[in-house]
N, C-alpha and C. Protein backbone atom coordinates (compact mmCIF):
# COMPACT_ATOMS: atom_id res chain seq x y z
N UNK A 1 -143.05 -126.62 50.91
CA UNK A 1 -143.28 -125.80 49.74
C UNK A 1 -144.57 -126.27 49.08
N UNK A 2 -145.49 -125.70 48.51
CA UNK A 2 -146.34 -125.45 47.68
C UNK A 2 -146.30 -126.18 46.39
N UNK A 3 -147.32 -126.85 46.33
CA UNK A 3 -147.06 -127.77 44.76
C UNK A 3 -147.31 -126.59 43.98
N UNK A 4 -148.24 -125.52 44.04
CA UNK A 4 -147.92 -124.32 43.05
C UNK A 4 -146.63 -123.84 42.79
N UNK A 5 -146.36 -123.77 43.75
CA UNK A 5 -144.52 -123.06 44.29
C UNK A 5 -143.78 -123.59 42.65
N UNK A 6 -143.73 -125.17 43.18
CA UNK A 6 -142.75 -126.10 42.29
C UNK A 6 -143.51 -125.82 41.16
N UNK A 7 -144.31 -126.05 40.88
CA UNK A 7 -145.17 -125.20 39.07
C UNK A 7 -144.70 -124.02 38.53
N UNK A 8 -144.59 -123.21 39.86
CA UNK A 8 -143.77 -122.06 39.08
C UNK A 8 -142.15 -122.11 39.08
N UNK A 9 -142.12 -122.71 39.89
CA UNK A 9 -140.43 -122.50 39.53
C UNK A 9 -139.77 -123.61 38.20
N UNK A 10 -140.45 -125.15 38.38
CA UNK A 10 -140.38 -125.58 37.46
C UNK A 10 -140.40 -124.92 35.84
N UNK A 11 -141.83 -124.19 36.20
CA UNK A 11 -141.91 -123.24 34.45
C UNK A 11 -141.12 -122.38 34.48
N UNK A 12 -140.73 -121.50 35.57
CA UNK A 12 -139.86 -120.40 35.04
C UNK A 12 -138.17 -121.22 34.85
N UNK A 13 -137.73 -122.22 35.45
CA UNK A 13 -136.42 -122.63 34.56
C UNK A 13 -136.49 -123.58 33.30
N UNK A 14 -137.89 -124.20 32.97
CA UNK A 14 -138.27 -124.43 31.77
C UNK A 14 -138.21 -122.76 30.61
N UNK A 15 -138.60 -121.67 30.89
CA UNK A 15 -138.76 -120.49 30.38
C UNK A 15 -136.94 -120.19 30.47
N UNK A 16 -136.25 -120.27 30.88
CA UNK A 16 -135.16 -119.92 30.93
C UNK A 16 -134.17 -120.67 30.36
N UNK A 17 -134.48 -122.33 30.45
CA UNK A 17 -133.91 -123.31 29.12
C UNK A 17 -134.35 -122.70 27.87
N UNK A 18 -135.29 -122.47 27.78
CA UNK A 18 -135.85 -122.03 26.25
C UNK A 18 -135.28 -120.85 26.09
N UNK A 19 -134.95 -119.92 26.84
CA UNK A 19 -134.52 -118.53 26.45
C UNK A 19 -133.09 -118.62 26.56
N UNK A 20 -132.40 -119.25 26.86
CA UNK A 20 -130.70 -119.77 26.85
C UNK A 20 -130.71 -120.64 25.36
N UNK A 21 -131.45 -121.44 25.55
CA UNK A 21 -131.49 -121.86 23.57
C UNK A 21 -131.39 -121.31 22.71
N UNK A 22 -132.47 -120.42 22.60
CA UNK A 22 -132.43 -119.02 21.56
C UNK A 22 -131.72 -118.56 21.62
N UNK A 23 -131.09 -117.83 22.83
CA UNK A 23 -129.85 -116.95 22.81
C UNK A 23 -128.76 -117.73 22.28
N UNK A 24 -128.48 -118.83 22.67
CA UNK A 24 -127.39 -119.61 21.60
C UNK A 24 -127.76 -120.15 20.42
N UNK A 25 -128.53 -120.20 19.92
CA UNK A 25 -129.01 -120.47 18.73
C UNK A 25 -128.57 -118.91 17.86
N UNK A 26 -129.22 -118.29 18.42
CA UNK A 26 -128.96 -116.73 17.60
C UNK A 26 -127.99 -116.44 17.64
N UNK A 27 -126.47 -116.67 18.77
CA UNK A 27 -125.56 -116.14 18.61
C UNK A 27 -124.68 -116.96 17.69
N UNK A 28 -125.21 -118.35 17.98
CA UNK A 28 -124.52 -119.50 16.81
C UNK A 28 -124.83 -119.18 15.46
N UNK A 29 -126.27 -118.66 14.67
CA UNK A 29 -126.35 -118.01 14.02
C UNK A 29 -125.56 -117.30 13.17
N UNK A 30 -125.49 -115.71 14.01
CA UNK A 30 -124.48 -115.06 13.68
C UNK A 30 -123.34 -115.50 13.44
N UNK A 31 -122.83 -116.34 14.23
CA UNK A 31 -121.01 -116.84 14.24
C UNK A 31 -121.18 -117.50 13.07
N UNK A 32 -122.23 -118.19 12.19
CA UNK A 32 -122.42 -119.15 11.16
C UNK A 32 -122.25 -118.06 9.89
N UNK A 33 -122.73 -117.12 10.12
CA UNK A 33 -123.32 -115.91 8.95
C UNK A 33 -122.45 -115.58 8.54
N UNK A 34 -121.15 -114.91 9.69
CA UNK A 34 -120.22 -114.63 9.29
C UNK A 34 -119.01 -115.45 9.05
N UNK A 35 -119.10 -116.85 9.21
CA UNK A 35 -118.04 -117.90 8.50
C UNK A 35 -118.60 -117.95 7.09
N UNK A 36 -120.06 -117.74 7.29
CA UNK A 36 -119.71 -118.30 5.37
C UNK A 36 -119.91 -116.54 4.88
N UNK A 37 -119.65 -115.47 5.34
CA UNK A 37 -119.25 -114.86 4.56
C UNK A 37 -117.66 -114.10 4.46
N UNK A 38 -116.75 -114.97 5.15
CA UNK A 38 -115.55 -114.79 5.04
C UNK A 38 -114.88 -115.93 4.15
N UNK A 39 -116.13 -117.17 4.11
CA UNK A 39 -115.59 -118.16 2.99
C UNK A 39 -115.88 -117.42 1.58
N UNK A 40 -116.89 -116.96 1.34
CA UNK A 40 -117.59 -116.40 0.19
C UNK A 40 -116.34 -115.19 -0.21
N UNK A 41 -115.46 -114.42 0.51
CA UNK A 41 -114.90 -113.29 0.69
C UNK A 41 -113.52 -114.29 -0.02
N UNK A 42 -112.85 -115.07 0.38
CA UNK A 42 -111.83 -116.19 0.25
C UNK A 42 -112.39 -116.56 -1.49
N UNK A 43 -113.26 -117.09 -1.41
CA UNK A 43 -113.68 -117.75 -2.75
C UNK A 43 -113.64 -116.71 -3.34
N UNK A 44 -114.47 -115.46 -3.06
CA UNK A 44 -113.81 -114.25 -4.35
C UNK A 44 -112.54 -114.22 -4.42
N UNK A 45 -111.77 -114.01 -3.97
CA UNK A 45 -110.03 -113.79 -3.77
C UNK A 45 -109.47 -114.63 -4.51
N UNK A 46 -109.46 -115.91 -4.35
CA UNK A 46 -109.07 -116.91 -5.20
C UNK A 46 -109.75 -117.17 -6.45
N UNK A 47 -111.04 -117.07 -7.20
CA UNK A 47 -111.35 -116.88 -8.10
C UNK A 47 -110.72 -115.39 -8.86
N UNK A 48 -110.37 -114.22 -8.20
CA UNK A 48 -109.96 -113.16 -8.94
C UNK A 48 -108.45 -113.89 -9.07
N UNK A 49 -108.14 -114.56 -8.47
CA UNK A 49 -106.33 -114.45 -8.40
C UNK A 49 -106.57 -115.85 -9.81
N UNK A 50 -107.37 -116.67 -9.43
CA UNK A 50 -107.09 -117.56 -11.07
C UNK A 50 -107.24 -117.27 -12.00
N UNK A 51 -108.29 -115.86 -11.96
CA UNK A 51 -108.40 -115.62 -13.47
C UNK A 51 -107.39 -114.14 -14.06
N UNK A 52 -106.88 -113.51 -12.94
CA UNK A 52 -105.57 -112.77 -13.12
C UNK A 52 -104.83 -113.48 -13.88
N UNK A 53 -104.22 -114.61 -13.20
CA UNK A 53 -102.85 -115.90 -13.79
C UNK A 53 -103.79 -116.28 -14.52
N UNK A 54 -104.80 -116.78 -15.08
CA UNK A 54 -105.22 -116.99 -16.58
C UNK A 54 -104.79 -115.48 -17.31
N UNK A 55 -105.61 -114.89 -16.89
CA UNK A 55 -105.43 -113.48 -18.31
C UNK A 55 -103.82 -113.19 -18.19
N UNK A 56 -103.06 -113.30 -17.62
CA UNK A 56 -101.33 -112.88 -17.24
C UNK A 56 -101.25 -113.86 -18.27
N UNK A 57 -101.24 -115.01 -18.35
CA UNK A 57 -100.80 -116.07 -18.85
C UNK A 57 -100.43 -115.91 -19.95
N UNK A 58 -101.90 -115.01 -20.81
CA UNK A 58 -102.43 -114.89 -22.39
C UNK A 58 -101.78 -114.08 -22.78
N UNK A 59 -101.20 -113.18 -21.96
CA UNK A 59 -100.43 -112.08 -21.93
C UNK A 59 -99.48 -111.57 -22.18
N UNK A 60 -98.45 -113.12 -21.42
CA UNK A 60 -97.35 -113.12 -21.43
C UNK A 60 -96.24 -112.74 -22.68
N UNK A 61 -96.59 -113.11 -23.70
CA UNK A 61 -95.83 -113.11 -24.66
C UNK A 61 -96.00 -111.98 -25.21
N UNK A 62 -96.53 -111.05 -24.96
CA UNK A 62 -96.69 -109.40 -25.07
C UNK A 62 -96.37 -108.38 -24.02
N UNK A 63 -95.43 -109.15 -23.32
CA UNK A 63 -95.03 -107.98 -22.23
C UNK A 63 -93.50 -107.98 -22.51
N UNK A 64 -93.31 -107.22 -22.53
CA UNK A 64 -91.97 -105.84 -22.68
C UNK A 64 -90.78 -107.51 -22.13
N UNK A 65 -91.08 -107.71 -21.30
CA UNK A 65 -89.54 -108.89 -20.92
C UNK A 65 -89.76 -110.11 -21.11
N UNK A 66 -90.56 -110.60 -21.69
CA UNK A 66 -90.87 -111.87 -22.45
C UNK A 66 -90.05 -111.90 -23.96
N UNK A 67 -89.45 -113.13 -24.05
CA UNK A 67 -87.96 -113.17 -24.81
C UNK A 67 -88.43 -113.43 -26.31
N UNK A 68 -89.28 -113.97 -26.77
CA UNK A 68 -89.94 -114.36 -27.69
C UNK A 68 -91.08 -113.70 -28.53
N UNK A 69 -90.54 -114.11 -29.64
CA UNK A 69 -91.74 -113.32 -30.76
C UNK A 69 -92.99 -114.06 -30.48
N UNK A 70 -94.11 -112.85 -30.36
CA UNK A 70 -95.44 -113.11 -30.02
C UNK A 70 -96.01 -114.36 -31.10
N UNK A 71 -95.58 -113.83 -32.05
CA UNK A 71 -95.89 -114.51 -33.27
C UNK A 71 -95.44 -116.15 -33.63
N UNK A 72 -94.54 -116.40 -32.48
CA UNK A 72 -93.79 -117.30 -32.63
C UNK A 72 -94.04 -118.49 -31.42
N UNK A 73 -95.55 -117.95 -30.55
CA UNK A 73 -96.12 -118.52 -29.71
C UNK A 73 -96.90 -119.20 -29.81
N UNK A 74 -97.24 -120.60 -29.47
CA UNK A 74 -98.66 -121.26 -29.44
C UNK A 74 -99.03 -121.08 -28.10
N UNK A 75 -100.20 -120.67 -27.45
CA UNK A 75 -101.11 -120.70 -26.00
C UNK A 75 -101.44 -122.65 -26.49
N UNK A 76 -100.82 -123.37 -24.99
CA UNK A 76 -101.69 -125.10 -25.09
C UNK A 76 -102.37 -124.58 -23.82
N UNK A 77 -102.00 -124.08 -22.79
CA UNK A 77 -102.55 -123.89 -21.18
C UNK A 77 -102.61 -124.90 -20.11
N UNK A 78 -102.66 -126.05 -20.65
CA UNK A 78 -102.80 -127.38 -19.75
C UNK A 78 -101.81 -128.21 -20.43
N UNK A 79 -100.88 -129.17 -20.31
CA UNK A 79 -100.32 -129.10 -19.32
C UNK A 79 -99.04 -127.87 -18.84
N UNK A 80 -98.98 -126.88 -20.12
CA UNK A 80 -97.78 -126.26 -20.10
C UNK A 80 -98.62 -125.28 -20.79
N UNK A 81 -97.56 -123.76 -20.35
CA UNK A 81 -98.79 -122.44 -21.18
C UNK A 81 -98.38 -122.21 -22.52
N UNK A 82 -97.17 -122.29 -22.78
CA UNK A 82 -96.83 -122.23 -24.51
C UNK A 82 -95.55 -123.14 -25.19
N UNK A 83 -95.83 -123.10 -26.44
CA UNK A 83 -94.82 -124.05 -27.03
C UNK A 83 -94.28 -122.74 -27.89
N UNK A 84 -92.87 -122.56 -28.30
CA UNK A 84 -92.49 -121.55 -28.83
C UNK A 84 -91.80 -122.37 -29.97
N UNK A 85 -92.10 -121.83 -31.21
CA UNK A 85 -91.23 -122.64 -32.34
C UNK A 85 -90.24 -121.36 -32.89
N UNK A 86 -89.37 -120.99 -32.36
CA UNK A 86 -88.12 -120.20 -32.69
C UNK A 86 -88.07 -120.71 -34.02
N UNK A 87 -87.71 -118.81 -34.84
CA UNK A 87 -87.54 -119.26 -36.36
C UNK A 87 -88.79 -119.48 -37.22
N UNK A 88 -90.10 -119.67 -36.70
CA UNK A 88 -91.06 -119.80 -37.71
C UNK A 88 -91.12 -118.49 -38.24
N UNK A 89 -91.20 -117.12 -37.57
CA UNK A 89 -91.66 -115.94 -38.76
C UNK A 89 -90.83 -115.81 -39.98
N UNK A 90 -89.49 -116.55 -39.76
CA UNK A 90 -88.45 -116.35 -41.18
C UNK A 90 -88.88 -118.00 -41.79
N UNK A 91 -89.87 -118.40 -41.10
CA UNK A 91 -89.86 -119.74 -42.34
C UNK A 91 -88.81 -121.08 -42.14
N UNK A 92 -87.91 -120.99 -41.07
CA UNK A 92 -86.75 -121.29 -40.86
C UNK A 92 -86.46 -121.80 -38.93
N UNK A 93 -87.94 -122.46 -38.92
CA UNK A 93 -87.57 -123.21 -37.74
C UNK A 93 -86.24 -123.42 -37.07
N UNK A 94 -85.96 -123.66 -35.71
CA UNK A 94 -84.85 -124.01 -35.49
C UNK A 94 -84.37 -124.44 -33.93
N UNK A 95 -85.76 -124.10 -33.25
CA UNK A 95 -86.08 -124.80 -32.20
C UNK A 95 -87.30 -124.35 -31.43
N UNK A 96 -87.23 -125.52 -30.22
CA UNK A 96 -89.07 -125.65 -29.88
C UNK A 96 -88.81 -125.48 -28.46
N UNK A 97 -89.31 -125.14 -27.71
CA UNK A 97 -89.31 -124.03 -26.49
C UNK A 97 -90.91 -123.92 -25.80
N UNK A 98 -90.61 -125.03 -24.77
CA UNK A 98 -91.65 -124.92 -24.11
C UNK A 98 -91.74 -123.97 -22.63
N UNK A 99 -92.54 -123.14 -22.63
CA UNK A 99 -92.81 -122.02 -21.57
C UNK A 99 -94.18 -122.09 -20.71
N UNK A 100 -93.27 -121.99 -19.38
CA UNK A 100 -94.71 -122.40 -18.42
C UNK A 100 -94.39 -120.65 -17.74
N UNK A 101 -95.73 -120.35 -17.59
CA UNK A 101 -95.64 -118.89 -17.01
C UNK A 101 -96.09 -118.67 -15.63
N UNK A 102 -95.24 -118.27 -14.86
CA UNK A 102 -95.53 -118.16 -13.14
C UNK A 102 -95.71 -116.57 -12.61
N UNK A 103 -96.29 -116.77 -11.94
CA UNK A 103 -96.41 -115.18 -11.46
C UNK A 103 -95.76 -115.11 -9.72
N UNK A 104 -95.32 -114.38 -9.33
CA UNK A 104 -94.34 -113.94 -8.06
C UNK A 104 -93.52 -115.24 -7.84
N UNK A 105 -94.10 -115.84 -6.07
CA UNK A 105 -93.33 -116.79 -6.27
C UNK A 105 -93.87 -118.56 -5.93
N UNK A 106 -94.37 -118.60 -7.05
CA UNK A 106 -95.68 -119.79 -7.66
C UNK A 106 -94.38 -121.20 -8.16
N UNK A 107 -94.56 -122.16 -8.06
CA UNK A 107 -93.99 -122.94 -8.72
C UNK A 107 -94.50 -124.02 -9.41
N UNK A 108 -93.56 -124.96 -9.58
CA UNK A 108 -94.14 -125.40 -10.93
C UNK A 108 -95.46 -126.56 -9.71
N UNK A 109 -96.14 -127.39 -10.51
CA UNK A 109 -96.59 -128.19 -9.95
C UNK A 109 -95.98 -129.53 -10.22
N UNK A 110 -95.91 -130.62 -9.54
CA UNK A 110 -95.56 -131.78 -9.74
C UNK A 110 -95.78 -132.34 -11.29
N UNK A 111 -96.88 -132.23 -12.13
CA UNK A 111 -96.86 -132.77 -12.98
C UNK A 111 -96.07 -132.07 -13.92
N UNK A 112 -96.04 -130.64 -13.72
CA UNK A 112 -95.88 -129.82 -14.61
C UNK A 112 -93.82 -130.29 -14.21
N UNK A 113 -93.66 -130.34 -13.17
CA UNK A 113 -91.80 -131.00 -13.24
C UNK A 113 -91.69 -132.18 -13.66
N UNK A 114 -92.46 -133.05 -13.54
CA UNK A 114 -92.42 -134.40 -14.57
C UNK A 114 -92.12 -133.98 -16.14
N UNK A 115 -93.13 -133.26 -16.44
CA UNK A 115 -92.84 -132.72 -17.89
C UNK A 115 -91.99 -131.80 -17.99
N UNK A 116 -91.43 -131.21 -17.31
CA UNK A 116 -90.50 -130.71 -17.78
C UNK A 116 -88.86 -131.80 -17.45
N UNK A 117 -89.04 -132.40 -16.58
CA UNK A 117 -87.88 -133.35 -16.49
C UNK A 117 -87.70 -134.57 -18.00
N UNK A 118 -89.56 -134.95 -18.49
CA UNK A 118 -89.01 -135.65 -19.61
C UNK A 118 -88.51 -134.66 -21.12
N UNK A 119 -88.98 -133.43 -21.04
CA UNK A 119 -88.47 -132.75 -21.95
C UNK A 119 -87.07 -132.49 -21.62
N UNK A 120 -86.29 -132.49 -20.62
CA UNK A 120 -84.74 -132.01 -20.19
C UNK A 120 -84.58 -133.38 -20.93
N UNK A 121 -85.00 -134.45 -20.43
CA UNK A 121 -84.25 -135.56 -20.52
C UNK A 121 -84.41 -136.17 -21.79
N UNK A 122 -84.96 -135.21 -23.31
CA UNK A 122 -85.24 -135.50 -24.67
C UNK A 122 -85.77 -136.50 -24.70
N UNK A 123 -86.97 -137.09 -24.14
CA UNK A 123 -87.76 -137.61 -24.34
C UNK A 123 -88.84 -137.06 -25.09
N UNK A 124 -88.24 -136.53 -26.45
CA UNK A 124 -89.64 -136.14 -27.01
C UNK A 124 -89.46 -136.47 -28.41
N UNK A 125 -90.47 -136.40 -29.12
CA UNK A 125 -90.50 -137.17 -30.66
C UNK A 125 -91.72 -136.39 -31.50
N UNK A 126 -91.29 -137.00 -32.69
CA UNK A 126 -92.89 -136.19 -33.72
C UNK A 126 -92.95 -137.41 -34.24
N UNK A 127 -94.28 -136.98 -34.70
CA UNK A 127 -95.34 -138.18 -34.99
C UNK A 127 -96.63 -137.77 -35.91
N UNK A 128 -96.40 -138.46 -37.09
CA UNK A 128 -97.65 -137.89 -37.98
C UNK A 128 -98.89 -138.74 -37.31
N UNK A 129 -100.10 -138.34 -37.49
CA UNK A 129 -101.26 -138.86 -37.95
C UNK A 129 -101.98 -138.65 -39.24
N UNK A 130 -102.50 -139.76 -39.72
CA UNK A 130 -102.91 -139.68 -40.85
C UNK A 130 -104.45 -140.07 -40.37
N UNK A 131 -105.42 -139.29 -40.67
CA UNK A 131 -106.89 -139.67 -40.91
C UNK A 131 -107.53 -140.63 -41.63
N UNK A 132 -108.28 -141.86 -41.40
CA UNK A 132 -108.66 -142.59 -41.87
C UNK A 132 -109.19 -142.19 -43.28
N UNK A 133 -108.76 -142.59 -44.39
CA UNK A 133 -109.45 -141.99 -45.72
C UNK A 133 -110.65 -141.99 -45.85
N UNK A 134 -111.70 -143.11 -45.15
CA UNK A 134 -112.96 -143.23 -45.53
C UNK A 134 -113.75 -142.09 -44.62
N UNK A 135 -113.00 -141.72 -43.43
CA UNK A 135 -113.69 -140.64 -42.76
C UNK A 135 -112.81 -138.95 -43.36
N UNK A 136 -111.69 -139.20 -44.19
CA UNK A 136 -111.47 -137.82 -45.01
C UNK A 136 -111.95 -137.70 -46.44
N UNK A 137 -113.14 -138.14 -46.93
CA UNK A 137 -113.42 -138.01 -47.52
C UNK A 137 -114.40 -137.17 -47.98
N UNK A 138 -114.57 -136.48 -48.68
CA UNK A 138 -115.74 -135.05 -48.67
C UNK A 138 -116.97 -135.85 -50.17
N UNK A 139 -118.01 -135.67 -49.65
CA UNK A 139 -119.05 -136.08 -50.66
C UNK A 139 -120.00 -136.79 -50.30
């Protein structure tokens, strides 16, 4: 064979490494393009669904089967979505009612059953604070 021979054949499977590169490069490409736009597609989904269960949340105490006077709601959101003080619109407290709000079939999270296990288990108390006088002072 021809030392030209081997020059050309050498270059043309050098030309054909390079053109098998590209072609996987470009098709890897594509396969890349469309993972991050099925992540991007996911990340919308889950951003609409947290801020649904946020706005549901705010909600709650104004929908038709929610047991409690609206009026009778505090929104905390973290660690629990409301504290209900039954009895405040008559002036006449008479109990405190903490409400975590779930949508289908969501459950609680671990911390959120801790707290609710030390509230079952009356572990709870009031507690004044009083402000340092020299920092409640106006003047």
């Amino acid at each position: 064979m021809e030392f030209t021979h081997v020059i050309i054949i050498v270059a043309l499977i050098f030309v054909l490494l390079i053109l098998a590169f590209l072609i996987g490069r470009f098709f890897e490409r594509r396969k890349l393009e469309a993972k991050i736009q099925e992540i991007r597609e996911d990340a919308i989904k889950r951003s609409r669904a947290v801020l649904t269960g946020a706005f549901s949340e705010q909600l709650a105490p104004y929908l038709p089967n929610f047991k409690y006077s609206p009026t009778e709601v505090r929104f905390i959101g973290k660690p629990i979505d409301f504290v209900v003080f039954k009895g405040l619109d008559n002036k006449e407290p008479n109990e405190v009612v903490f409400v975590e709000v779930k949508a289908g079939k969501s459950q609680l999270s671990t911390p959120e059953r801790k707290l609710r296990d030390v509230i079952k288990d009356k572990k709870v108390s009031w507690e004044i604070y009083r402000i340092p006088e020299d920092l409640s002072k106006r003047g």
